[in-house]
N, C-alpha and C. Protein backbone atom coordinates (compact mmCIF):
# COMPACT_ATOMS: atom_id res chain seq x y z
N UNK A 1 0.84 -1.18 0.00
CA UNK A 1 0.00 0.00 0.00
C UNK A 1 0.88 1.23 0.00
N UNK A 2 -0.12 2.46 -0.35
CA UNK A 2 1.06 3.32 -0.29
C UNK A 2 0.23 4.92 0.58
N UNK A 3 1.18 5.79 0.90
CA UNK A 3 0.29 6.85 1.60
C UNK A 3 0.29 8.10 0.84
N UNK A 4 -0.78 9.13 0.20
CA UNK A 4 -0.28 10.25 0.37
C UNK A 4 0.89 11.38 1.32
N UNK A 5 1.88 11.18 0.58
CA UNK A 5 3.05 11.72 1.29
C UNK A 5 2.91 13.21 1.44
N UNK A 6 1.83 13.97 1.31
CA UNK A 6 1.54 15.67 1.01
C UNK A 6 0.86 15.72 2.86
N UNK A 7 0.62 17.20 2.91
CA UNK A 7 0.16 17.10 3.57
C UNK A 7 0.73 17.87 4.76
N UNK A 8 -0.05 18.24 5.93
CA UNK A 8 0.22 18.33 7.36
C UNK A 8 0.94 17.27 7.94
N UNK A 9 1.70 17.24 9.06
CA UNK A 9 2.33 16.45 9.89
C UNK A 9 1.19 15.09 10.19
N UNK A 10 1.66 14.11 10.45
CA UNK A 10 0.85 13.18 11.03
C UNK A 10 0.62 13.48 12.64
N UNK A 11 1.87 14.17 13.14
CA UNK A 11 1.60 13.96 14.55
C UNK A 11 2.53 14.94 14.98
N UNK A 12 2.40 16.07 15.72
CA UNK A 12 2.75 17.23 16.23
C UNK A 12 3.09 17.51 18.16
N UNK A 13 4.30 17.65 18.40
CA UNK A 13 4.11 17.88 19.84
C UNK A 13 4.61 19.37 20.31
N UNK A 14 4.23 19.88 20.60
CA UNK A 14 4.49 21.27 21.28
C UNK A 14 4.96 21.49 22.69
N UNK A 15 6.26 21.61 23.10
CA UNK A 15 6.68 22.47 24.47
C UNK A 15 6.44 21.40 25.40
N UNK A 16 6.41 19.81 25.22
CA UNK A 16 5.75 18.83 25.67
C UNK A 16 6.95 18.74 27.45
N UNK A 17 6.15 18.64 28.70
CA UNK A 17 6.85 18.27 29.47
C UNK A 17 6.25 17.76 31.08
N UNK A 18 6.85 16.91 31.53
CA UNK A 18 6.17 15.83 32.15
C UNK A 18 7.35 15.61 33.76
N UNK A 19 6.70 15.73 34.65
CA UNK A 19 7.02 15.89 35.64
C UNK A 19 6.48 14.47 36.94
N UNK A 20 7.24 13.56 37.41
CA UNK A 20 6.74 12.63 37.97
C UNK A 20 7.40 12.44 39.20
N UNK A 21 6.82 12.17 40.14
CA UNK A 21 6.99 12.25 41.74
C UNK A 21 8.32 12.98 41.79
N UNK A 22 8.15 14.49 41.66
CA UNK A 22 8.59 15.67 41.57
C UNK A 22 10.13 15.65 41.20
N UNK A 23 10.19 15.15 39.77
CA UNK A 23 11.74 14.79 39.15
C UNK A 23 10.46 15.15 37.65
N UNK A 24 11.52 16.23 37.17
CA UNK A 24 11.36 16.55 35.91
C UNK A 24 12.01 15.18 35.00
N UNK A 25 11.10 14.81 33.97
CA UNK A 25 11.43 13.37 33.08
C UNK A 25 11.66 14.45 32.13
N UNK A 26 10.72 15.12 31.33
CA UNK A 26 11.42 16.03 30.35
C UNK A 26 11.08 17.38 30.21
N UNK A 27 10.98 17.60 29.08
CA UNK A 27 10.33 19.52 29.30
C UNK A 27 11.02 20.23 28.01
N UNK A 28 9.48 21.11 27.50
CA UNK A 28 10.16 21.70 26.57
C UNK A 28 10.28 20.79 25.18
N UNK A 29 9.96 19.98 25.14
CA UNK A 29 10.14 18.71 24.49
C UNK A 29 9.11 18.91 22.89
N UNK A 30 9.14 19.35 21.81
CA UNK A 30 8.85 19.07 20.47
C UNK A 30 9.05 18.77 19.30
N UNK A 31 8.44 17.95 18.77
CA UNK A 31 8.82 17.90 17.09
C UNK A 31 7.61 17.32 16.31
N UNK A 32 7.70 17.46 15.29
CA UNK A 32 6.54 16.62 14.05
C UNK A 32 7.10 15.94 13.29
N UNK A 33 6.14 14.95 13.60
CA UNK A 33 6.10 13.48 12.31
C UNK A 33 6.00 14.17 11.36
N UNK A 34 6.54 13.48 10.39
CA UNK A 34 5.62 13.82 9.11
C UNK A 34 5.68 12.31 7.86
N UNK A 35 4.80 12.44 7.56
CA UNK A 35 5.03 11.24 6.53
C UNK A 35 6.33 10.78 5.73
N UNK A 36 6.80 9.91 6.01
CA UNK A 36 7.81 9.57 5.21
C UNK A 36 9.40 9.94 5.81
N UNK A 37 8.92 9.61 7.32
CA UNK A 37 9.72 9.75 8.32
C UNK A 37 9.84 8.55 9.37
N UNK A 38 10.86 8.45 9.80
CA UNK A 38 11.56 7.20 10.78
C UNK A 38 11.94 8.14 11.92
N UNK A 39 11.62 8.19 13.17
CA UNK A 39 11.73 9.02 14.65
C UNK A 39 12.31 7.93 15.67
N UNK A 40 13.22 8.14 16.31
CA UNK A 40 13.73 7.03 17.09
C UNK A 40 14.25 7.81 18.28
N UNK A 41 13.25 8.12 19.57
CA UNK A 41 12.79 8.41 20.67
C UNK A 41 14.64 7.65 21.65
N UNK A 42 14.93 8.36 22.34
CA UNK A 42 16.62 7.59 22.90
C UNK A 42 16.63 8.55 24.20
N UNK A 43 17.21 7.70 25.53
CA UNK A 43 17.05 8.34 26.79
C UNK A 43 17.42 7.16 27.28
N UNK A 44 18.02 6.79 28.49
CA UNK A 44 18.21 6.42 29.81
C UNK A 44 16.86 5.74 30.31
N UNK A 45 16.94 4.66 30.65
CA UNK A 45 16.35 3.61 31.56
C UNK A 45 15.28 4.69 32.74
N UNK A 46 14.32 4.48 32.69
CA UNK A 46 13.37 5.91 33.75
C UNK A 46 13.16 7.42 33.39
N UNK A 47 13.98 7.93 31.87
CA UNK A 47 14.20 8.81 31.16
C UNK A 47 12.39 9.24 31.04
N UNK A 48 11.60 8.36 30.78
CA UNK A 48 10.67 8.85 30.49
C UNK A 48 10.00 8.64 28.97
N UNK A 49 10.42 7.66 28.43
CA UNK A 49 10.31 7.16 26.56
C UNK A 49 8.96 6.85 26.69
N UNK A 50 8.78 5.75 27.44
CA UNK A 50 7.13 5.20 27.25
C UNK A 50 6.41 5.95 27.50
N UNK A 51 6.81 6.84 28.58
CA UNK A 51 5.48 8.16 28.93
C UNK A 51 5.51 8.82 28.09
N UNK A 52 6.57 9.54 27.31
CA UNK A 52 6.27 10.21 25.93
C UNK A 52 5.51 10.11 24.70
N UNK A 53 5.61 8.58 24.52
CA UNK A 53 5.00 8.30 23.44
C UNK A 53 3.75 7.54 23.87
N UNK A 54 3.21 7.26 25.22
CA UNK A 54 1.92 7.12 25.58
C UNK A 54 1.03 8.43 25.32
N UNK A 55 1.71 9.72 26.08
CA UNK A 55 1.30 10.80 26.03
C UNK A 55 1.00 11.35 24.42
N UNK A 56 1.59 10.70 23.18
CA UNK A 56 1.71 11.16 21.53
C UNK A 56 0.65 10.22 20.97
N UNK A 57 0.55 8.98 21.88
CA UNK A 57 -0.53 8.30 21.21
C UNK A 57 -1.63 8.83 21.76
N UNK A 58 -1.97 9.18 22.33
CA UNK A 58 -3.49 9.62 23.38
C UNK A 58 -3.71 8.84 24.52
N UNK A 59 -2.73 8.08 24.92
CA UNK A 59 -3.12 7.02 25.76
C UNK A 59 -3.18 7.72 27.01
N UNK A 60 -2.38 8.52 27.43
CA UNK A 60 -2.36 9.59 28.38
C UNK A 60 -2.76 11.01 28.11
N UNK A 61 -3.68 11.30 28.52
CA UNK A 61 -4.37 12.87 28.52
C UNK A 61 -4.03 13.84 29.64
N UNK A 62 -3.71 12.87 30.64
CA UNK A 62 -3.85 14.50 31.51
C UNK A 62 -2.07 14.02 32.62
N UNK A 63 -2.01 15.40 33.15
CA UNK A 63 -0.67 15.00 34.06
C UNK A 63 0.87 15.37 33.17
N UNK A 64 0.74 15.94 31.83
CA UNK A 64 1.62 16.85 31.61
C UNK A 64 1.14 18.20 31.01
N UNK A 65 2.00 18.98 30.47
CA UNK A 65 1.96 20.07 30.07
C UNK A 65 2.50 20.21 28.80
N UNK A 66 1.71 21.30 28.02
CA UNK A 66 2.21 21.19 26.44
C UNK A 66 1.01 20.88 25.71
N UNK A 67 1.26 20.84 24.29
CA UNK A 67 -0.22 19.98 23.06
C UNK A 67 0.43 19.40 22.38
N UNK A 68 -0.77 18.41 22.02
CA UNK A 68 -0.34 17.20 21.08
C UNK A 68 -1.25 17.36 20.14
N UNK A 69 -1.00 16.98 18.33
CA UNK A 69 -1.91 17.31 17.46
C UNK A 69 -1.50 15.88 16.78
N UNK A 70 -2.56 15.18 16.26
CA UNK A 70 -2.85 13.57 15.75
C UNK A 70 -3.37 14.13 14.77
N UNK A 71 -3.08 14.19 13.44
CA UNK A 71 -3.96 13.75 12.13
C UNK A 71 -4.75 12.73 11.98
N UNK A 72 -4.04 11.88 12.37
CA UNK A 72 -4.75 10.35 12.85
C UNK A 72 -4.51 10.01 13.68
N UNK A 73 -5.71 8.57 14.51
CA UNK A 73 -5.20 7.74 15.60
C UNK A 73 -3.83 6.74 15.40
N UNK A 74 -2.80 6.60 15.59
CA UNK A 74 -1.58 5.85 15.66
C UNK A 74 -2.14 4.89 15.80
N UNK A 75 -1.14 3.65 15.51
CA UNK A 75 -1.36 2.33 15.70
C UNK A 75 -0.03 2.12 16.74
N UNK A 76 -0.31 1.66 17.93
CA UNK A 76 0.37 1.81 19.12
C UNK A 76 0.52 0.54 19.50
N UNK A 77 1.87 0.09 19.37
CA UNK A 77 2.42 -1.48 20.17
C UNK A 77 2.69 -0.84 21.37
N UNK A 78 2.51 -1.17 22.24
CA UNK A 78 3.21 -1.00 24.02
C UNK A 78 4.59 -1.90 23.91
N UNK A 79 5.15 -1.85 25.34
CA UNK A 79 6.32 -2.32 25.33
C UNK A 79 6.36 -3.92 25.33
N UNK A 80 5.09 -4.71 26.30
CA UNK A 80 4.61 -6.24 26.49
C UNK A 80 3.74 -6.08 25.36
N UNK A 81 4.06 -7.78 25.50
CA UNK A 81 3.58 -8.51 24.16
C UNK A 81 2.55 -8.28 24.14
N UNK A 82 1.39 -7.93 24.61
CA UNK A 82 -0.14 -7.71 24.81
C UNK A 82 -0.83 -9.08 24.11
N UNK A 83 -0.56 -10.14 24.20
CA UNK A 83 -1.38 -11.09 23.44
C UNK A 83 -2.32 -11.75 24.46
N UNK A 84 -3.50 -12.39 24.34
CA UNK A 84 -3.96 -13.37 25.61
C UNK A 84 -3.61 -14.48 25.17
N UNK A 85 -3.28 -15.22 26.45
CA UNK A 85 -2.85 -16.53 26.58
C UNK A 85 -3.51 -17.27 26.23
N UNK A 86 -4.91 -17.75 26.04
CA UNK A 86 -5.46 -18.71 25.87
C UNK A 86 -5.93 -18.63 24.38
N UNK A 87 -6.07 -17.86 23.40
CA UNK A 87 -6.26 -17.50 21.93
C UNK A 87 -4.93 -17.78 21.68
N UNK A 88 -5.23 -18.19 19.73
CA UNK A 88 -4.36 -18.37 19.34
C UNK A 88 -3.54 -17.34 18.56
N UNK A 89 -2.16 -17.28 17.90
CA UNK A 89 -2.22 -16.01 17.00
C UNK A 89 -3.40 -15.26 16.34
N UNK A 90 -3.51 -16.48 15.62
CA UNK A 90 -4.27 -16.01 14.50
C UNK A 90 -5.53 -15.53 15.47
N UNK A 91 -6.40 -15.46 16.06
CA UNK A 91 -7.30 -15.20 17.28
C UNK A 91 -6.74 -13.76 17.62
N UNK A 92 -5.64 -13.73 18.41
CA UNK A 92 -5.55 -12.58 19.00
C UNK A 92 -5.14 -11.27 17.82
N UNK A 93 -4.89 -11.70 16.41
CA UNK A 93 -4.73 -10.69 15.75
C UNK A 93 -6.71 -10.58 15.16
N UNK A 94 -7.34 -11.30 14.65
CA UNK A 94 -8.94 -11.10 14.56
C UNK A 94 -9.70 -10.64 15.29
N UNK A 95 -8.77 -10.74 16.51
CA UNK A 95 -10.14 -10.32 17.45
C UNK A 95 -9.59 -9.21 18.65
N UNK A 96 -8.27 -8.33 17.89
CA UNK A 96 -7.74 -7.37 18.20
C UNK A 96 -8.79 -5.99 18.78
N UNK A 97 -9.05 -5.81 20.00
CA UNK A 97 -9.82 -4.56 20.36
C UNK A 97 -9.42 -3.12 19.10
N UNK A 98 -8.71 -2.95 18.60
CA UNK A 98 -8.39 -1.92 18.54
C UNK A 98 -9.20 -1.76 16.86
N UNK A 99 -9.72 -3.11 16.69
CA UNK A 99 -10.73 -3.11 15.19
C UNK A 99 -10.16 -2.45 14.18
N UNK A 100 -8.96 -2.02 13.67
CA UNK A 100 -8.71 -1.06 12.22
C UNK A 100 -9.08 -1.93 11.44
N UNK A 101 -9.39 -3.33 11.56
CA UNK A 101 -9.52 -3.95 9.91
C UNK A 101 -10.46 -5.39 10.04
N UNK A 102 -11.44 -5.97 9.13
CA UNK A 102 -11.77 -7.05 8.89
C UNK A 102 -10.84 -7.90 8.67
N UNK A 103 -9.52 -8.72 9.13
CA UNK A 103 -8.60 -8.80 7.93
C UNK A 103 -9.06 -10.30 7.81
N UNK A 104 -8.80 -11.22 6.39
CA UNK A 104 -9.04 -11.87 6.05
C UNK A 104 -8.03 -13.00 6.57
N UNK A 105 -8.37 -14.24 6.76
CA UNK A 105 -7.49 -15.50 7.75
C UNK A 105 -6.16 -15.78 6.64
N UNK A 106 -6.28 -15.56 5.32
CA UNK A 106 -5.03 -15.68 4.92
C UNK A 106 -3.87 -14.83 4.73
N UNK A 107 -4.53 -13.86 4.85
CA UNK A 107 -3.39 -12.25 4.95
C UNK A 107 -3.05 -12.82 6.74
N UNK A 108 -3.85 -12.71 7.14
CA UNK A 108 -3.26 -13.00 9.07
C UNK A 108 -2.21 -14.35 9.25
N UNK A 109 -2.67 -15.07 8.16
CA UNK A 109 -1.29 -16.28 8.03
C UNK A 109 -0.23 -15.62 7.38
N UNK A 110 -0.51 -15.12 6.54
CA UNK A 110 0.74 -14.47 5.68
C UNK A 110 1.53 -13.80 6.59
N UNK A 111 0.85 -12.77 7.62
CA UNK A 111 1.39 -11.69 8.28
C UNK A 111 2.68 -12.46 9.11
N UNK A 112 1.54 -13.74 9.87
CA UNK A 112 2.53 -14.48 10.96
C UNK A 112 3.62 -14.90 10.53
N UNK A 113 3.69 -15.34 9.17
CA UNK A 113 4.33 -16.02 8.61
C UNK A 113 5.85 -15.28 8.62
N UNK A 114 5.52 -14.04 7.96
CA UNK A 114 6.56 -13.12 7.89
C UNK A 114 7.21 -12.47 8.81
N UNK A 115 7.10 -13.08 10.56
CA UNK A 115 7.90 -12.71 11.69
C UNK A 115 8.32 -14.05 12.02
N UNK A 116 8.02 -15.15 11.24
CA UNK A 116 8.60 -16.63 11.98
C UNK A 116 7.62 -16.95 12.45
N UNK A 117 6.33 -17.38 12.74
CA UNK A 117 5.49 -17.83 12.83
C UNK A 117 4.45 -18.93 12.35
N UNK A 118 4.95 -19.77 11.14
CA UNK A 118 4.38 -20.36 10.23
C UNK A 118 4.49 -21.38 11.09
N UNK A 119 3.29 -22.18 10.87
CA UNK A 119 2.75 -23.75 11.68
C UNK A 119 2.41 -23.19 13.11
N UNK A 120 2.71 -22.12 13.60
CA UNK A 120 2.29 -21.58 15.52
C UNK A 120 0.65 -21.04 15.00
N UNK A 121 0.15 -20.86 13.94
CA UNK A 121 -1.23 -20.33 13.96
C UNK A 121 -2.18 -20.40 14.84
N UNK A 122 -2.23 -21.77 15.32
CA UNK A 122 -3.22 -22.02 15.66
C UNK A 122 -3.18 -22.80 17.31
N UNK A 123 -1.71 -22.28 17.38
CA UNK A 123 -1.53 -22.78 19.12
C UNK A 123 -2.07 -21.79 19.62
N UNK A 124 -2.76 -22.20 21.51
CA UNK A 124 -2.47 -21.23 21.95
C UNK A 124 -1.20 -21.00 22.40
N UNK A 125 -1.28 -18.94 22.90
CA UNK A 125 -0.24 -18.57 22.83
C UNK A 125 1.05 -18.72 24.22
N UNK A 126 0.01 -19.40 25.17
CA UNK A 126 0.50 -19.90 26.23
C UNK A 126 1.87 -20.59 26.22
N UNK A 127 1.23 -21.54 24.81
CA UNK A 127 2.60 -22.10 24.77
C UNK A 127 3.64 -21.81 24.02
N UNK A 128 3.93 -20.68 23.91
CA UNK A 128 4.36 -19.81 22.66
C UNK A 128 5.74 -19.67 23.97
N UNK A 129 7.14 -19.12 23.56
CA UNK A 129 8.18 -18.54 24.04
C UNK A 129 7.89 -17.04 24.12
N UNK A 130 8.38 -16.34 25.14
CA UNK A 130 8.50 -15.18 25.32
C UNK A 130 8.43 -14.04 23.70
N UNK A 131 9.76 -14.69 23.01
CA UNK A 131 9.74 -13.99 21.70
C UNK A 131 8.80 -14.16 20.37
N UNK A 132 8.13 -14.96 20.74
CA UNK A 132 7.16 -15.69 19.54
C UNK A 132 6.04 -14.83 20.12
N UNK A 133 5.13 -14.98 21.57
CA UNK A 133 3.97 -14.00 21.64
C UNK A 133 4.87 -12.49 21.24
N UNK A 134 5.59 -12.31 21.41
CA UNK A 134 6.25 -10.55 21.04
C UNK A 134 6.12 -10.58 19.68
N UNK A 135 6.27 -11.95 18.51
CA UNK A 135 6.47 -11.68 17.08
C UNK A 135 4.62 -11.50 16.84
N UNK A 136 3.79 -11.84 17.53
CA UNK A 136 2.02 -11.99 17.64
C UNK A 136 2.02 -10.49 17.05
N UNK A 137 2.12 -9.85 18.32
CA UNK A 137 1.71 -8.28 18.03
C UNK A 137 2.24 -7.62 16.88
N UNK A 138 3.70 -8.03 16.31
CA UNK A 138 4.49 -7.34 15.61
C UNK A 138 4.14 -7.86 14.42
N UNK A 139 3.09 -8.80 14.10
CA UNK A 139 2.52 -8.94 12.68
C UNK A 139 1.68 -8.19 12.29
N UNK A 140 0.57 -7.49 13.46
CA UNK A 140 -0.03 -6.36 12.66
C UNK A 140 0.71 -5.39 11.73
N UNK A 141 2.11 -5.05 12.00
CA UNK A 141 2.94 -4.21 11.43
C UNK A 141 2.66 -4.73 9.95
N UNK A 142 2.65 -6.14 9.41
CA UNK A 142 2.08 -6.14 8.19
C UNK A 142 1.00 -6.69 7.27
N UNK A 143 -0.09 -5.88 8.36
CA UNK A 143 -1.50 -6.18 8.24
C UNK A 143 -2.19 -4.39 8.35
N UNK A 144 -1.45 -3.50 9.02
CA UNK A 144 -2.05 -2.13 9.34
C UNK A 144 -1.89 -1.48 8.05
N UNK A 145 -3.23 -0.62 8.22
CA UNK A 145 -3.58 0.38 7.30
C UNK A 145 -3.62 1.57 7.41
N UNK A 146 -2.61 1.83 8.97
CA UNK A 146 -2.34 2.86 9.46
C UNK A 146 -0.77 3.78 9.23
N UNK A 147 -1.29 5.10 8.59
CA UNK A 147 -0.17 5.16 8.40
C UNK A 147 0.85 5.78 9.62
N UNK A 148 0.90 6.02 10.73
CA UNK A 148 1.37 6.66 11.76
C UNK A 148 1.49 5.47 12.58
N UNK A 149 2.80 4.92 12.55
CA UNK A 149 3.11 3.69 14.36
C UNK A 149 3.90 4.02 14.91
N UNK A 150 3.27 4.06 16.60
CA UNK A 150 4.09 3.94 17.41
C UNK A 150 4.51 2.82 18.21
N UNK A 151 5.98 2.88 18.41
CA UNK A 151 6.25 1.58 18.88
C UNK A 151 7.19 1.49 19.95
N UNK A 152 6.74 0.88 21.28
CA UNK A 152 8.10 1.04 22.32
C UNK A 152 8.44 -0.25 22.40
N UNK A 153 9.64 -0.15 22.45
CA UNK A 153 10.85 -0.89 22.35
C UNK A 153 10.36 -2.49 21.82
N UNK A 154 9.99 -2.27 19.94
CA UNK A 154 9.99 -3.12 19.36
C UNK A 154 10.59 -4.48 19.39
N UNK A 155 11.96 -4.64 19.64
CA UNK A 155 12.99 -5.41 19.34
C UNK A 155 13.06 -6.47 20.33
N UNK A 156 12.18 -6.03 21.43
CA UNK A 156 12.53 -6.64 23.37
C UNK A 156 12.41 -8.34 22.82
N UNK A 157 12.81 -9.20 23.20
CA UNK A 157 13.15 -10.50 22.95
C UNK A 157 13.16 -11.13 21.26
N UNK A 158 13.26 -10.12 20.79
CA UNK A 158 13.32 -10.57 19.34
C UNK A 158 15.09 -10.78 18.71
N UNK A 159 15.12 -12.34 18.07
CA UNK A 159 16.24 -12.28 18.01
C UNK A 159 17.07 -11.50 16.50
N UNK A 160 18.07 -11.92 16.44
CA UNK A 160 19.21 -10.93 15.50
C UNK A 160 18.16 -10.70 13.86
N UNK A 161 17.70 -12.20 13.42
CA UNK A 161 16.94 -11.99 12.26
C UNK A 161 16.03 -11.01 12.15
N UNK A 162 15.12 -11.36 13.48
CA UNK A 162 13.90 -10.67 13.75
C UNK A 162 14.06 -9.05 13.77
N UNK A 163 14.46 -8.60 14.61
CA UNK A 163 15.27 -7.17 14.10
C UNK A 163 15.93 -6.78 12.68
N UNK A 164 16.10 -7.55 12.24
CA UNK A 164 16.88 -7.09 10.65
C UNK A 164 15.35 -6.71 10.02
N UNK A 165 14.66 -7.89 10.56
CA UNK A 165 13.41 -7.79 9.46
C UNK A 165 12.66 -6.99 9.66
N UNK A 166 12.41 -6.57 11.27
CA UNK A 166 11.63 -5.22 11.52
C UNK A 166 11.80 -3.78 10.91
N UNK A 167 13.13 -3.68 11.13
CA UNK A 167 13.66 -2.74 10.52
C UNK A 167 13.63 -2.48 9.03
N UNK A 168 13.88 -3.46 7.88
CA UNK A 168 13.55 -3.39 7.00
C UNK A 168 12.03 -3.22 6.63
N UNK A 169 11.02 -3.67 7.44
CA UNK A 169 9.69 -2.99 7.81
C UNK A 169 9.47 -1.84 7.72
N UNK A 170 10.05 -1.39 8.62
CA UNK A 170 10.17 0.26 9.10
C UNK A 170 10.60 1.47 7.67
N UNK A 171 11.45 0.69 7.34
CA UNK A 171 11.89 1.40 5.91
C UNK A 171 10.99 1.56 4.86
N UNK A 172 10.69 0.38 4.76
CA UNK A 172 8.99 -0.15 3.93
C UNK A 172 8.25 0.76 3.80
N UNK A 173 7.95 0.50 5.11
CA UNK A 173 6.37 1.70 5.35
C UNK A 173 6.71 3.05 5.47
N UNK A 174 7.98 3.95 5.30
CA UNK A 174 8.37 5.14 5.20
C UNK A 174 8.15 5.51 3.70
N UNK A 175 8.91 4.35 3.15
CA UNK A 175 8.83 4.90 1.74
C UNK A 175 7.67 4.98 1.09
N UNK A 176 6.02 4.24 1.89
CA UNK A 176 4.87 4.37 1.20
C UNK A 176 4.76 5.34 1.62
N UNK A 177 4.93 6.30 2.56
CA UNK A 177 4.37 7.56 2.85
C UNK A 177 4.03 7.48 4.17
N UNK A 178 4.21 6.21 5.04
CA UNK A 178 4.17 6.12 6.38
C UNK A 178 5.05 6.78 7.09
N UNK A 179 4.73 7.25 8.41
CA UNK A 179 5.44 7.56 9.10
C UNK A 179 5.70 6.38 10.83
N UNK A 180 7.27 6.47 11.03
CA UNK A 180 7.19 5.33 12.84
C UNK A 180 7.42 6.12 13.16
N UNK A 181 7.61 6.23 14.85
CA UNK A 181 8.22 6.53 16.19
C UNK A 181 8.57 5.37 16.88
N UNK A 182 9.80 5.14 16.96
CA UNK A 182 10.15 4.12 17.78
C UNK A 182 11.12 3.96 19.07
N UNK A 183 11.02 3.49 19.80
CA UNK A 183 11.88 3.87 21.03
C UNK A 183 12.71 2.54 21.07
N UNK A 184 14.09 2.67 21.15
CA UNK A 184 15.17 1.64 21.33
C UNK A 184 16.41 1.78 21.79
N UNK A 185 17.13 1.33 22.69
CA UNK A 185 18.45 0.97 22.74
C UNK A 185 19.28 0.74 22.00
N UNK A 186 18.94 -0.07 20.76
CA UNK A 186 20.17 -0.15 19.74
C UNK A 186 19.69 0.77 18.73
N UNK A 187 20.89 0.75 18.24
CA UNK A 187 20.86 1.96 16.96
C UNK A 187 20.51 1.14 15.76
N UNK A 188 19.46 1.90 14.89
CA UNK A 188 18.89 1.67 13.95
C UNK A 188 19.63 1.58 12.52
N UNK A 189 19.68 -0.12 12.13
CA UNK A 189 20.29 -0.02 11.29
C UNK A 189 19.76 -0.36 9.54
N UNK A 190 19.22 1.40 9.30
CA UNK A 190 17.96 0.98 8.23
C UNK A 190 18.82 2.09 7.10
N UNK A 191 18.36 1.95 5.89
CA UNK A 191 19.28 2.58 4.41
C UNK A 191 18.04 4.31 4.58
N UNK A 192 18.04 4.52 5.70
CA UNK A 192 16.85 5.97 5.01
C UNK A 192 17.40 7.08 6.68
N UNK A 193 17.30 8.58 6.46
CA UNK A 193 17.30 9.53 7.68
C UNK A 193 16.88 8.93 8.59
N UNK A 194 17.28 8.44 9.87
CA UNK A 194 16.79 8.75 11.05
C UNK A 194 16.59 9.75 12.01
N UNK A 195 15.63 10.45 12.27
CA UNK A 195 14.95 11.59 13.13
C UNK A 195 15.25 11.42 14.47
N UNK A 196 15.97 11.69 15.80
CA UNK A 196 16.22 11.29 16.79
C UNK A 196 15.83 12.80 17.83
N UNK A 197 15.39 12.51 19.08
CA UNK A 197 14.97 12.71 19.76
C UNK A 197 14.78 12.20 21.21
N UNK A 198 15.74 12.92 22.00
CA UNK A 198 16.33 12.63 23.21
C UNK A 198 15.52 13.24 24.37
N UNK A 199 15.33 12.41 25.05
CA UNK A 199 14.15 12.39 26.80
C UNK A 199 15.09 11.86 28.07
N UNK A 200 14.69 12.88 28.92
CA UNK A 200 15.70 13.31 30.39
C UNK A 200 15.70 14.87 30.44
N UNK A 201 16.39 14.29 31.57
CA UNK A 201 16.36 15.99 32.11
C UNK A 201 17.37 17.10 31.58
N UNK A 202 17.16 18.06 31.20
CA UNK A 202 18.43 18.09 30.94
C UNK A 202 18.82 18.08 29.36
N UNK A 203 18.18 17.00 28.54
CA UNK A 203 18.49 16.56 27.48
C UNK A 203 18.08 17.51 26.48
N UNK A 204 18.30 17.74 24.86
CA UNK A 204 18.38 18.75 24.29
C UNK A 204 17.00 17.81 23.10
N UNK A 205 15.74 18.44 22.95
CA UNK A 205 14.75 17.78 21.75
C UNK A 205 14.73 18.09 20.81
């Protein structure tokens, strides 16, 4: 698929700053998405990453200071695998709360397929390894029709392949006109600009 790359920002933050049991996390803090952009969110362990980009998805409304402007609703992985245990992949991507799509059972095989998942369809996910429910969620990445994702710390038990392939994901969906935000520890090793943006105190946005 591809996105109109014209346009307003997908996602806008203004003067953004967030204060928690009275230790400034950041402040002052802005920039805009814009289509056809890769953002890779970088800070220190308690820095404050997930609250940032909870606060960019809408997930958090109140308890900082600053505005946030969404063209669209994001498609938002959290940091845990979010899958239920007792459904199977293919289950927990159909019957995903967050509804963006009817998707059809062979695109949802295809999807799994393409994080390492082929023949796990139809287990539950109970019995899945730590990194296999983490590859669950990370197949919507190629099933969404969204062009704006946010994502904290994609990579968490995914091994060396699995990261190559995300990333080459990430590139993917830039060049249709998508835009990520992603928060990580390792440095991103994709062929396009990376946009970076540093959280702490102190730190320069």
């Amino acid at each position: 698929m591809s996105f109109d790359a014209a346009g307003t920002p997908l996602l806008a933050a203004e003067n953004l700053s967030l204060t928690r049991g009275g230790r400034d996390l950041f402040s002052g803090l802005s920039l805009q998405v814009a289509r056809g952009q890769l953002w890779q969110v970088e800070g220190e362990n308690g820095a404050g990453k997930t609250s940032l980009l909870r606060i960019l998805a809408g997930l958090s409304r109140f308890g900082y200071e600053g505005a946030v402007t969404r063209a669209v609703n994001p498609l938002y992985l959290g940091h845990h695998s979010a899958v239920k245990a007792l459904l199977s992949p293919r289950e927990n991507i159909a019957w995903h709360p967050s509804g963006e799509a009817d998707y059809a059972q062979a695109d949802i095989d295809d999807a799994l397929a393409r994080v390492g998942l082929y023949g796990y369809e139809s287990l539950p996910c109970h019995s899945l390894s730590a990194g296999q429910q983490r590859r669950v969620n990370l197949a919507r990445l190629y099933l969404s029709n969204n062009p704006l994702w946010i994502l904290d710390e994609p990579f968490t038990a995914i091994d060396h392949a699995g990261v190559a392939a995300l990333q080459a994901r990430f590139v993917e969906h830039v060049a249709e006109g998508g835009a990520v935000l992603v928060t990580s520890h390792q440095v991103l090793e994709v062929d396009c600009e990376v946009h970076r943006v540093v959280v702490g105190a102190g730190a320069a946005a």
